[in-house]
Protein backbone atom coordinates (compact mmCIF):
# COMPACT_ATOMS: atom_id res chain seq x y z
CA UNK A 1 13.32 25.55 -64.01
CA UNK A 2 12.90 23.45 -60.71
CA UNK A 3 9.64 22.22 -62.24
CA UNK A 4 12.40 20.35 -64.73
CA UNK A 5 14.96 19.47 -62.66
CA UNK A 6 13.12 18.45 -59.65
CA UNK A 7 9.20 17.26 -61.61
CA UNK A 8 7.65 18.77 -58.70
CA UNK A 9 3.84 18.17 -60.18
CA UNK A 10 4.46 14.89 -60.71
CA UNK A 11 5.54 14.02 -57.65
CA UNK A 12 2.46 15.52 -56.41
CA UNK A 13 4.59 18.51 -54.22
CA UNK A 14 5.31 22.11 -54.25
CA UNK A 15 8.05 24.39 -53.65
CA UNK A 16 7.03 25.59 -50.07
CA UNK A 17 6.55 22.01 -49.18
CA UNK A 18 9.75 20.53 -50.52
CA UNK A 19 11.94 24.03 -48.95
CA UNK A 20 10.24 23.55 -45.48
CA UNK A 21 11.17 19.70 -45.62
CA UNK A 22 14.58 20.06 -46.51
CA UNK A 23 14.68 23.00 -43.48
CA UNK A 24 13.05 20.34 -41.52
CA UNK A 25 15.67 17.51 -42.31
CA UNK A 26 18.86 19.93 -41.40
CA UNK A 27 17.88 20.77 -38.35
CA UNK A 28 17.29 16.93 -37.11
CA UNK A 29 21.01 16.00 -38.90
CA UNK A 30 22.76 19.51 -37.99
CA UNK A 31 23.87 18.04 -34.80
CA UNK A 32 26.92 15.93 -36.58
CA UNK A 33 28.17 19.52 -37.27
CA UNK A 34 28.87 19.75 -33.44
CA UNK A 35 29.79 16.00 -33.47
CA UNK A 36 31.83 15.23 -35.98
CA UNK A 37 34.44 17.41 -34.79
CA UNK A 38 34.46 16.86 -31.19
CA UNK A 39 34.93 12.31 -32.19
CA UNK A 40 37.76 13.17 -35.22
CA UNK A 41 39.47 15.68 -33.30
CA UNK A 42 40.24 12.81 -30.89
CA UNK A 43 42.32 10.94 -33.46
CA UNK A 44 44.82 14.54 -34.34
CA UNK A 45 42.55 16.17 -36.71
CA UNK A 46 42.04 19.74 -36.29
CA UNK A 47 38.48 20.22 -35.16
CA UNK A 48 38.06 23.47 -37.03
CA UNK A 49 38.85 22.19 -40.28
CA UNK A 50 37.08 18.86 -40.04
CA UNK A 51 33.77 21.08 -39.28
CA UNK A 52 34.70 22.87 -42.31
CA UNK A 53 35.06 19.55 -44.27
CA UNK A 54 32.01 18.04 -42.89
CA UNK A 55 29.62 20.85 -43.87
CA UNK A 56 30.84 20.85 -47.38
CA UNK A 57 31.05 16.56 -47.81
CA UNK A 58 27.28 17.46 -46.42
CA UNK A 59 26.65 19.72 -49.37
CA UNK A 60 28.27 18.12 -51.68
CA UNK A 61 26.65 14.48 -51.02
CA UNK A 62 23.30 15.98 -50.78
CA UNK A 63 23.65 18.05 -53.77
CA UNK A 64 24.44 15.13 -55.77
CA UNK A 65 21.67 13.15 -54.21
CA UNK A 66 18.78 15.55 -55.66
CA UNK A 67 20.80 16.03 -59.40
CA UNK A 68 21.48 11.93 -59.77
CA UNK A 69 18.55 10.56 -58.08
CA UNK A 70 15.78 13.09 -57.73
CA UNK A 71 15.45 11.69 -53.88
CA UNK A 72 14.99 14.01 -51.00
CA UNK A 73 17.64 12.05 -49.37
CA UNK A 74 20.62 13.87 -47.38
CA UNK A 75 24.21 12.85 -46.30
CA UNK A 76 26.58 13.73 -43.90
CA UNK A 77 29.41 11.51 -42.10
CA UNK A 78 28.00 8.89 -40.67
CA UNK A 79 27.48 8.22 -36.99
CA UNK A 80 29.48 4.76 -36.19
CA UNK A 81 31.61 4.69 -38.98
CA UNK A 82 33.72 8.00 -37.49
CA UNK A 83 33.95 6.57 -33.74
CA UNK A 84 35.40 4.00 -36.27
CA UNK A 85 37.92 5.52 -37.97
CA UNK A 86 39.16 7.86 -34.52
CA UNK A 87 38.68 4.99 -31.86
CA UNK A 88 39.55 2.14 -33.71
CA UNK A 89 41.65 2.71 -36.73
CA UNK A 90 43.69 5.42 -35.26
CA UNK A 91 43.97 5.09 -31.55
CA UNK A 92 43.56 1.10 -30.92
CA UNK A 93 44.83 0.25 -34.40
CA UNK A 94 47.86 2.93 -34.35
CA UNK A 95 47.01 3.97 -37.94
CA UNK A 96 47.68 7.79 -38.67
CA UNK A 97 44.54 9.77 -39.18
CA UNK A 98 45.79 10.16 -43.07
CA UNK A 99 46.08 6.89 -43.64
CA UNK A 100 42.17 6.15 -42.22
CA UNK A 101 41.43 8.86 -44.60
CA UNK A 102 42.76 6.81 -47.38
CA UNK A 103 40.95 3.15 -46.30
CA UNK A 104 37.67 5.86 -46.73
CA UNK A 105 39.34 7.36 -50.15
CA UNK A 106 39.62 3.51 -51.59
CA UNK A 107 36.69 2.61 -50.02
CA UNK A 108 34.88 5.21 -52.24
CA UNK A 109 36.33 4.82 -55.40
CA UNK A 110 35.33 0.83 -55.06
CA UNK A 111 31.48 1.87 -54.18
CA UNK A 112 31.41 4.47 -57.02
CA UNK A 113 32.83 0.72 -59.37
CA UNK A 114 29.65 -1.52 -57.48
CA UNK A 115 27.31 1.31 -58.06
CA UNK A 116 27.36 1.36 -61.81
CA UNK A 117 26.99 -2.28 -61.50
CA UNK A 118 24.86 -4.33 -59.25
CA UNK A 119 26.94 -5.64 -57.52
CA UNK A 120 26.44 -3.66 -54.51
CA UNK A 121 22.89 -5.05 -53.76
CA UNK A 122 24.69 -8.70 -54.57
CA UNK A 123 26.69 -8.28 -51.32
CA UNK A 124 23.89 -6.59 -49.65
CA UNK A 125 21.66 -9.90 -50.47
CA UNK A 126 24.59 -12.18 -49.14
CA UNK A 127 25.13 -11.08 -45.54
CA UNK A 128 22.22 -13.08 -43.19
CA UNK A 129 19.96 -10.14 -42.04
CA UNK A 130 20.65 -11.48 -38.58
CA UNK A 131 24.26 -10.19 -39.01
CA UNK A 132 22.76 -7.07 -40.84
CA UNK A 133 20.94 -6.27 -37.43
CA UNK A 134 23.57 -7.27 -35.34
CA UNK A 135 25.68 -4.72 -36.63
CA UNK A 136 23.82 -2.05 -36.14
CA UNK A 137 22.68 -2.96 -32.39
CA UNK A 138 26.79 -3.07 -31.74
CA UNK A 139 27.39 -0.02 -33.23
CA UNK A 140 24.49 2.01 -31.24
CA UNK A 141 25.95 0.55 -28.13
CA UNK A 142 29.52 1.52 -29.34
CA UNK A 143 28.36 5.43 -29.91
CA UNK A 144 26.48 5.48 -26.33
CA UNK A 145 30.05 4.10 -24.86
CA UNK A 146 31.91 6.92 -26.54
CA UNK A 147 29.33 9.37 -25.31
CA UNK A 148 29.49 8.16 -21.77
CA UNK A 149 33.22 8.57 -22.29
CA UNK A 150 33.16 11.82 -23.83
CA UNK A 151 31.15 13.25 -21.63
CA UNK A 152 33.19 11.71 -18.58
CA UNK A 153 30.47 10.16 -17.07
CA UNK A 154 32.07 6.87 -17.71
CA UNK A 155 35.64 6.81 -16.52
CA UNK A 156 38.71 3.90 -16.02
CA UNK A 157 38.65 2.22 -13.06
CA UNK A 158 41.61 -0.23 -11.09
CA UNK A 159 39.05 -2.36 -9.46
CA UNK A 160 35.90 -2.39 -11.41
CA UNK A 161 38.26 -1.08 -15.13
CA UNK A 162 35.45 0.80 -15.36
CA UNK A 163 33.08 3.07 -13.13
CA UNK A 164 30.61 6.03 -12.57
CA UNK A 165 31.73 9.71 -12.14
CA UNK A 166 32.41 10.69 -8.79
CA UNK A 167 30.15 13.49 -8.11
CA UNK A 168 32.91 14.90 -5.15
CA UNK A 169 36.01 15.95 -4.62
CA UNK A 170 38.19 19.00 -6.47
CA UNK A 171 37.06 17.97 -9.71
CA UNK A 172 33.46 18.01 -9.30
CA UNK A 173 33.10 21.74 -10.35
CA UNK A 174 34.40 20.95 -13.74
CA UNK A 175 34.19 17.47 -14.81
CA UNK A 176 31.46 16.36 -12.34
CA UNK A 177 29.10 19.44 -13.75
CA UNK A 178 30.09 18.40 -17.08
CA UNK A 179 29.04 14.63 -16.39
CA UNK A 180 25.56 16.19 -14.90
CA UNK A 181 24.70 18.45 -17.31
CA UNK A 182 25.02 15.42 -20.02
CA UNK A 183 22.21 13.75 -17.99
CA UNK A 184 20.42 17.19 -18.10
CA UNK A 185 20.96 16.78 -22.10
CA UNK A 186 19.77 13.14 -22.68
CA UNK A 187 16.50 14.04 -20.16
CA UNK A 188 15.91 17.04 -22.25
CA UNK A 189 16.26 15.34 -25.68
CA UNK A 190 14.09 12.72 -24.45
CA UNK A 191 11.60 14.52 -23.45
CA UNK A 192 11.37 16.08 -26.87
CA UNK A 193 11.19 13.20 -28.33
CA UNK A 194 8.19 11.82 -26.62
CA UNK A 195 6.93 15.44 -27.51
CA UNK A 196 7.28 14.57 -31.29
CA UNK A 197 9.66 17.84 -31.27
CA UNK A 198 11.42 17.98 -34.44
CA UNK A 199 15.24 18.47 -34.56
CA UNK A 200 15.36 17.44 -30.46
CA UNK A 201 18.52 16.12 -30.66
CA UNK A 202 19.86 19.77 -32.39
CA UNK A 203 17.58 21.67 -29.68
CA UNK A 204 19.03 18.83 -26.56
CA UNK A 205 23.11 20.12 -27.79
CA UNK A 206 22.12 23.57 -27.85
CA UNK A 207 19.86 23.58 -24.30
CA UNK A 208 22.78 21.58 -22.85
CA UNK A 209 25.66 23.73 -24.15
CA UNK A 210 23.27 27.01 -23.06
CA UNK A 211 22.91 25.46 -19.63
CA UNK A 212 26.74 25.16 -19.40
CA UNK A 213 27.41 28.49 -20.52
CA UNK A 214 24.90 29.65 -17.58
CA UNK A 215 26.88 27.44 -14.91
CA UNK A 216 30.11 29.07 -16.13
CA UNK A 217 28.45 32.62 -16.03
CA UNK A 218 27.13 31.81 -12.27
CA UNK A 219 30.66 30.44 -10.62
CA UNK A 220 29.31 26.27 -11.07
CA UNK A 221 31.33 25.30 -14.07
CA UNK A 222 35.06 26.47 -13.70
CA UNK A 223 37.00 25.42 -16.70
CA UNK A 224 39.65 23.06 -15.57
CA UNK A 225 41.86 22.42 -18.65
CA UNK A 226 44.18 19.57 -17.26
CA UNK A 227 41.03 17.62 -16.78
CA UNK A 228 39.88 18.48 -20.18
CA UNK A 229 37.44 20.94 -19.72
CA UNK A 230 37.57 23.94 -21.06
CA UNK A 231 35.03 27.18 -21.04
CA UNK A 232 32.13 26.89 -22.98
CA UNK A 233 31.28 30.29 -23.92
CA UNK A 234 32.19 31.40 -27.50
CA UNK A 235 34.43 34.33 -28.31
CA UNK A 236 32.96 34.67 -31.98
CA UNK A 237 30.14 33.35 -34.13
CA UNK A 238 31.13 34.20 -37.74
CA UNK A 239 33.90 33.78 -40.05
CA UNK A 240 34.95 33.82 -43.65
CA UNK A 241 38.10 32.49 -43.16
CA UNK A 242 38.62 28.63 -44.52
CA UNK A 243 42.15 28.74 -44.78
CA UNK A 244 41.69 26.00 -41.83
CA UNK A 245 40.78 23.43 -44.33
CA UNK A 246 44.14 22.96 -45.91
CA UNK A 247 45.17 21.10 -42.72
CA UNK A 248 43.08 18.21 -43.55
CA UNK A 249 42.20 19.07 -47.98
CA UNK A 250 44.40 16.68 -49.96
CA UNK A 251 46.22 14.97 -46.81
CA UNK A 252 44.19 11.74 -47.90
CA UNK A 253 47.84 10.92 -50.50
CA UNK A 254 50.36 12.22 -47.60
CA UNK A 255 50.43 8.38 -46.44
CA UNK A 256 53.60 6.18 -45.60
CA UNK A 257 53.15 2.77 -46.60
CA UNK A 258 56.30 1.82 -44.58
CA UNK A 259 55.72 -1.37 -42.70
CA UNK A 260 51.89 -1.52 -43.76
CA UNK A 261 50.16 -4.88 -42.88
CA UNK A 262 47.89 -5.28 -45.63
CA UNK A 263 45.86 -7.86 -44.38
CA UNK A 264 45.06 -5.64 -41.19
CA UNK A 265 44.82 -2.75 -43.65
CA UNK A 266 41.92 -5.06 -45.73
CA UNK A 267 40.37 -5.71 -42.59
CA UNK A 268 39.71 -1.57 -42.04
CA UNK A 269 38.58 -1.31 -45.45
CA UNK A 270 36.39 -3.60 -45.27
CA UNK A 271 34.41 -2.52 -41.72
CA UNK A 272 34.39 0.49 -43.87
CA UNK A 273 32.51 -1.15 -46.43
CA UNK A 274 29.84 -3.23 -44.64
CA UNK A 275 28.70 -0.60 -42.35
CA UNK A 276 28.61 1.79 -45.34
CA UNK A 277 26.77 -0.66 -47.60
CA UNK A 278 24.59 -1.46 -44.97
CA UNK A 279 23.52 1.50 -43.24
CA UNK A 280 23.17 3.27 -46.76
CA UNK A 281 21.23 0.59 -48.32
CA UNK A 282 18.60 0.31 -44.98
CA UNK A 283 18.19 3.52 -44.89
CA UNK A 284 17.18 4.15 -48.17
CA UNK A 285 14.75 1.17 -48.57
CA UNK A 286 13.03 2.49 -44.79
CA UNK A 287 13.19 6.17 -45.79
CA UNK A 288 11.66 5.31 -49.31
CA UNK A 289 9.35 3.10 -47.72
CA UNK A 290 7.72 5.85 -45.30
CA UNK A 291 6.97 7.95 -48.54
CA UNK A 292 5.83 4.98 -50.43
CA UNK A 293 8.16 5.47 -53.13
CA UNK A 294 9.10 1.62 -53.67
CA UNK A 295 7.57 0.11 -56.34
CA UNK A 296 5.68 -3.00 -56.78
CA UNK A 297 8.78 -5.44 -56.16
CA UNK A 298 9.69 -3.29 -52.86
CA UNK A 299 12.47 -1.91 -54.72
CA UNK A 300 13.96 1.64 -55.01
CA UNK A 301 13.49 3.22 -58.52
CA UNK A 302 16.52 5.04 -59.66
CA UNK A 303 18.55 3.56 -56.59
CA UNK A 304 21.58 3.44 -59.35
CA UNK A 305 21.91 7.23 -59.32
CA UNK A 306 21.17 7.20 -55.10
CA UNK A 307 23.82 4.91 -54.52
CA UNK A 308 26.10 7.07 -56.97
CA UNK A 309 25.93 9.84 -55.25
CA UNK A 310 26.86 8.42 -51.90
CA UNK A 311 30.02 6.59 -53.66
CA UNK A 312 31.25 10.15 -54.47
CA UNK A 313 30.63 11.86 -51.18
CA UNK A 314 32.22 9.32 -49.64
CA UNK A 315 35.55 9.68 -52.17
CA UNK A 316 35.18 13.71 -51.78
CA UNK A 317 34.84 13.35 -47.95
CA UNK A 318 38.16 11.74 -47.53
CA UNK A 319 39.87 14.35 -49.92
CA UNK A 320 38.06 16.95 -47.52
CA UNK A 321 39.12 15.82 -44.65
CA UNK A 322 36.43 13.68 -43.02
CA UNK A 323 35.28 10.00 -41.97
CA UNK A 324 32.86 7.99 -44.27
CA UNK A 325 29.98 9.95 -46.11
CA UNK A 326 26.87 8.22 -45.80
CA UNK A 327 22.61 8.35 -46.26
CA UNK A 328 21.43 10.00 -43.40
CA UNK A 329 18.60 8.38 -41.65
CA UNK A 330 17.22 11.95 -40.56
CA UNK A 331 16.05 12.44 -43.91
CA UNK A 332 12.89 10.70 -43.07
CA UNK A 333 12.11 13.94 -41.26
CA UNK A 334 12.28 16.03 -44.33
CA UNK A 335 9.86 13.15 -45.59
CA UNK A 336 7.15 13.29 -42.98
CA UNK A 337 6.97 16.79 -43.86
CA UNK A 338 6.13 16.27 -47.32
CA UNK A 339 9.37 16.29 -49.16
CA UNK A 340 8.87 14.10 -52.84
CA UNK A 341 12.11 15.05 -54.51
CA UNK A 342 15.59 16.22 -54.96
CA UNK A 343 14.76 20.06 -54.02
CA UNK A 344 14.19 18.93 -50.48
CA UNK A 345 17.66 17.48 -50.52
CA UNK A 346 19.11 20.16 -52.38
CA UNK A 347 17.63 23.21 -49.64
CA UNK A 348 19.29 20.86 -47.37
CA UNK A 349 22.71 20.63 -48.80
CA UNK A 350 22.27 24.65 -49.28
CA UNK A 351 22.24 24.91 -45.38
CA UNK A 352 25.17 22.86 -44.52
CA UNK A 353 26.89 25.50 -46.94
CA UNK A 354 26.13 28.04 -45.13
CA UNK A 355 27.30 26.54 -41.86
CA UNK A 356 30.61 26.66 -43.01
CA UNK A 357 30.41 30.59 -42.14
CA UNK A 358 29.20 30.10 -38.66
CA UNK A 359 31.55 27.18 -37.71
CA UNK A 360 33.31 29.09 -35.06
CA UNK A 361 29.83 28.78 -33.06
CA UNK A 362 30.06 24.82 -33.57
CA UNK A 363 33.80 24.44 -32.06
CA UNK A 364 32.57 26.12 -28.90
CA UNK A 365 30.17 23.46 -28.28
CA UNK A 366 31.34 21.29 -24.99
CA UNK A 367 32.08 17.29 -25.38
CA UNK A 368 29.43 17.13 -22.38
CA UNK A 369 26.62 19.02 -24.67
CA UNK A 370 27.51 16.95 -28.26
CA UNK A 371 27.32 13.65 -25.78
CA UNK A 372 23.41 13.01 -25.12
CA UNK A 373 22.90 12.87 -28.86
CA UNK A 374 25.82 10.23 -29.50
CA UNK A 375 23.69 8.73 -26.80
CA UNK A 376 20.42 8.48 -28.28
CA UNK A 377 21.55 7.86 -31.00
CA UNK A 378 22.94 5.20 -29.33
CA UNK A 379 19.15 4.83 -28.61
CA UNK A 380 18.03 4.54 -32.03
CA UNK A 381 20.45 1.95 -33.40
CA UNK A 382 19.33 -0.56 -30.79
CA UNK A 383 15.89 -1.15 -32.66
CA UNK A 384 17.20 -3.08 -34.75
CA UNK A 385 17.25 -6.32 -31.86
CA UNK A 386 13.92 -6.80 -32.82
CA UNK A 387 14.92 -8.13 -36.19
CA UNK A 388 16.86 -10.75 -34.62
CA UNK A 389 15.53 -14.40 -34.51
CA UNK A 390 16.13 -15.13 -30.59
CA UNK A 391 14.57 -18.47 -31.15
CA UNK A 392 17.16 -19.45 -33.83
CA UNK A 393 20.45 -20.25 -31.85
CA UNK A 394 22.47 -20.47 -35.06
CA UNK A 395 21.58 -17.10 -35.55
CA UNK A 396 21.53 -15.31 -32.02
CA UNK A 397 24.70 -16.36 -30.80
CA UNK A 398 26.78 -15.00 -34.13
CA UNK A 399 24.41 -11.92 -33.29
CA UNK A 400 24.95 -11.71 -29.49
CA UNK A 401 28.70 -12.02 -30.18
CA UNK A 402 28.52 -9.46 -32.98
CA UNK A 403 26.79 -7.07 -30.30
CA UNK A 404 28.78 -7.13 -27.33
CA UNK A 405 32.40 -7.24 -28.99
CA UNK A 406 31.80 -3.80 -30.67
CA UNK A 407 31.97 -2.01 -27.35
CA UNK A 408 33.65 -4.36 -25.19
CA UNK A 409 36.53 -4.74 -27.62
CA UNK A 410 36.23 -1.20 -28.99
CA UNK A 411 36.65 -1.93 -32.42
CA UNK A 412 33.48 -2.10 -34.94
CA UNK A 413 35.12 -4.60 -37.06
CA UNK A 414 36.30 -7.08 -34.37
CA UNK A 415 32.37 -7.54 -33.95
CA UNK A 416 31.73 -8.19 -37.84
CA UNK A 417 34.57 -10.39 -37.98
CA UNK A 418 33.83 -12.30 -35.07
CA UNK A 419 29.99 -12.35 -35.98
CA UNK A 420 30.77 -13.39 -39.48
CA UNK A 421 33.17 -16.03 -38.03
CA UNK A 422 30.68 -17.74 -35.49
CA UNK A 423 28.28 -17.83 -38.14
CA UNK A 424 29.02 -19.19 -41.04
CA UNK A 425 31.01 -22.21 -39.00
CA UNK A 426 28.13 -22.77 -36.62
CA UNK A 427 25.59 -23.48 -39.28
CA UNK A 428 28.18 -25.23 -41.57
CA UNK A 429 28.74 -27.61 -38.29
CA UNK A 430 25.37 -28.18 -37.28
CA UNK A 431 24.44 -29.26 -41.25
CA UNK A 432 22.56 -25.91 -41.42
CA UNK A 433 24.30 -24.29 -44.41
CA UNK A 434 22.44 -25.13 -47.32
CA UNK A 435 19.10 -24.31 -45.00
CA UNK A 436 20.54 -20.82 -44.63
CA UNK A 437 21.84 -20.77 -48.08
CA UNK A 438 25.46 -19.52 -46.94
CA UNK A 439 26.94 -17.89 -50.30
CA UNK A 440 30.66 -18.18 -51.22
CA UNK A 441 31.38 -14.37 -50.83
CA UNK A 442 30.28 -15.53 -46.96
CA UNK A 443 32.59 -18.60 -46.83
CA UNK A 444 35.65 -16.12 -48.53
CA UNK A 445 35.28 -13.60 -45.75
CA UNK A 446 35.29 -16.17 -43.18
CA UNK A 447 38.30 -17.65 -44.03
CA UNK A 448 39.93 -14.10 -44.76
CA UNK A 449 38.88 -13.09 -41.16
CA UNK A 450 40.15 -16.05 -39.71
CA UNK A 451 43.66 -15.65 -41.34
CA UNK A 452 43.69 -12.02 -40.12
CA UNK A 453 43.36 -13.60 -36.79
CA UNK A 454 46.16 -15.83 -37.27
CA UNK A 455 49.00 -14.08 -39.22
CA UNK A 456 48.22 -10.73 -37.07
């Protein structure tokens, strides 16, 4: 039977080989279990039942990825798009959490419309790979900022607005261990990553959180709840009880449209969109690339089904009760490890189903432990600088703009507007626009953005 479903021979794999890669890809992408949680729980949601929600958007995303495309592809919510929706949507934009779910809810249903079509990879084609880049270099730096937050390590400052940790005074037992021990985390993750250690960033959360648990045991971590900081060690490990879930299942249509700016609201769904499209569509032309599995064109057989299945997870993520459902980068570890087909994705998916038993272990993991891998992660978006054409002005300056307003203005799609903005006008000025072959969806969102800025 999984010799049908999954064509195992002739993708030139086995059973053992495609179950040890899909082991191999949850534990690198288990940490957003721990995540996820700690960033949505920020905006309101209850933490419990958005763990609960993001283990089974996991499965269900995943599951759909090996049934509709074959690929040994996973998904889970993505990294950048939930600082997103808590950060920016909710707590600068003063949208309520159910409402963000919604923007993700549309924003799926119009995906699942451009996947049977192609438009999708139109859009994809239209956006200057400059801005492409840009985006994701903003976004890496946005996730280390929220880490350094998290983890208290960055805090506000009256002179400087903001400043380093002090490492004295009452607080230090609590907060200032916390802010050490997330140093501890990113050393310890690093170091297994120049080791080639797979799932380092799971192994850095866990080492942290054990270390903290050991500081509390010892009298050098006192919980300190009016700073935020609470104990770390867990007072169960296992539950079958879900009923948590219905706090966040189905609250996606419990929205008040009262005094709803749509422009502002277009603008949400839209940062929604780009990072989605993008992020999903590079990461399944670089995964598929590493297992050679683009064909003579460098394009992705079957991407139709691929891009399908993330549409839905996205849609069933939002009725769950979680941020944006997206392609998981990760999977490229399940790849290196031989996975050729759906059945890696699928032992995957199986995993984050079980997780939803043990998810009283992942709500006792620490802000200060889940920190280091929002961190390096961080770490990882940046590579994407590389891709930018320095040389090019017209290009680098829309990108440098794109880059720094992300974190510096909080807000994701502040820095796509803005980068969008700066460059369609600067090479339209400077006579460049037919060089750079600027396509009317480009000159409509520029003027949309641009009327955002003035109306709002």
């Amino acid at each position: 039977m999984l010799e049908q479903v999954f064509k195992l021979r002739e993708n030139h794999t086995t059973v053992k080989t495609e179950i040890m890669a899909g082991i191999t890809t949850f534990m690198t992408m288990a940490y957003i279990l721990a995540v996820n949680p700690s960033i949505l729980s920020s905006a309101g949601m209850d933490a419990e039942a958005v763990l609960i929600a993001t283990a089974l958007a996991s499965f269900v995303g995943t599951a759909l990825m090996a049934l509709l495309a074959n690929y040994p592809f996973a998904l889970a919510p993505g990294m950048g798009l939930n600082a997103y929706f808590a950060y920016t949507v909710v707590l600068q934009m003063g949208y309520t959490w159910q409402m963000a779910l919604m923007a993700v809810f549309i924003e799926g249903l119009i995906f699942i419309l451009l996947s049977l079509t192609h438009v999708r990879e139109a859009i994809f084609n239209a956006i200057p790979i400059t801005l492409k880049s840009a985006s994701s270099v903003g976004i890496g730096l946005f996730i280390a900022f929220v880490g350094l937050q998290n983890s208290k390590l960055v805090v506000p400052s009256e002179s400087t607005m903001l400043t380093y940790q002090s490492f004295k005074g009452e607080t230090f037992r609590s907060v200032g261990v916390g802010a050490i021990l997330t140093l501890v985390g990113v050393l310890l993750i690093a170091v297994m990553l120049v080791k080639r250690v797979k799932g380092a960033i799971l192994y850095g959360i866990l080492l942290t959180w054990g270390l903290g648990i050991l500081c509390e045991l010892l009298g050098l971590y006192v919980p300190d709840a009016a700073a935020g900081m609470h104990s770390v060690i867990p007072t169960s490990f296992i539950s079958f009880d879900f009923s948590a879930l219905g706090k966040t299942f189905g609250q996606v249509f419990h929205v008040d449209f009262t005094g709803l700016n749509f422009l502002d609201f277009f603008s949400v769904m839209f940062a929604l969109l780009f990072v989605d499209l993008f992020e999903t569509l590079g990461t399944l032309i670089g995964v598929a690339s590493k297992a050679d599995m683009l064909d003579e064109n460098n394009r992705l057989p079957r991407i139709k089904g691929a891009l399908l299945a993330d549409a839905i997870a996205t849609s069933a993520g939002a009725l769950l009760g979680t941020s944006t459902t997206t392609t998981y980068v990760e999977s490229a570890s399940g790849v290196t490890e031989g996975g050729r087909t759906g059945l890696t994705a699928m032992t995957t998916g199986l995993l984050f189903l079980l997780a939803v038993v043990v998810s009283p272990l992942f709500l006792a993991i620490p802000s200060f432990a889940t920190a280091p891998a929002l961190i390096v992660v961080g770490f990882y978006m940046m590579g994407s600088v590389s891709k930018i054409n320095f040389d090019d002005p017209s290009d680098a300056i829309p990108a440098f703009l794109t880059i720094i307003a992300m974190p510096l203005a909080y807000s994701i799609s502040e820095g796509i507007a803005i980068g969008i903005i700066f460059w369609t006008l600067l090479n339209l000025i400077t006579g460049q626009a037919r060089k750079k072959k600027i396509s009317p969806l480009m000159y409509g969102l520029t003027i949309l953005f641009i009327l955002k800025y003035i109306l709002l």
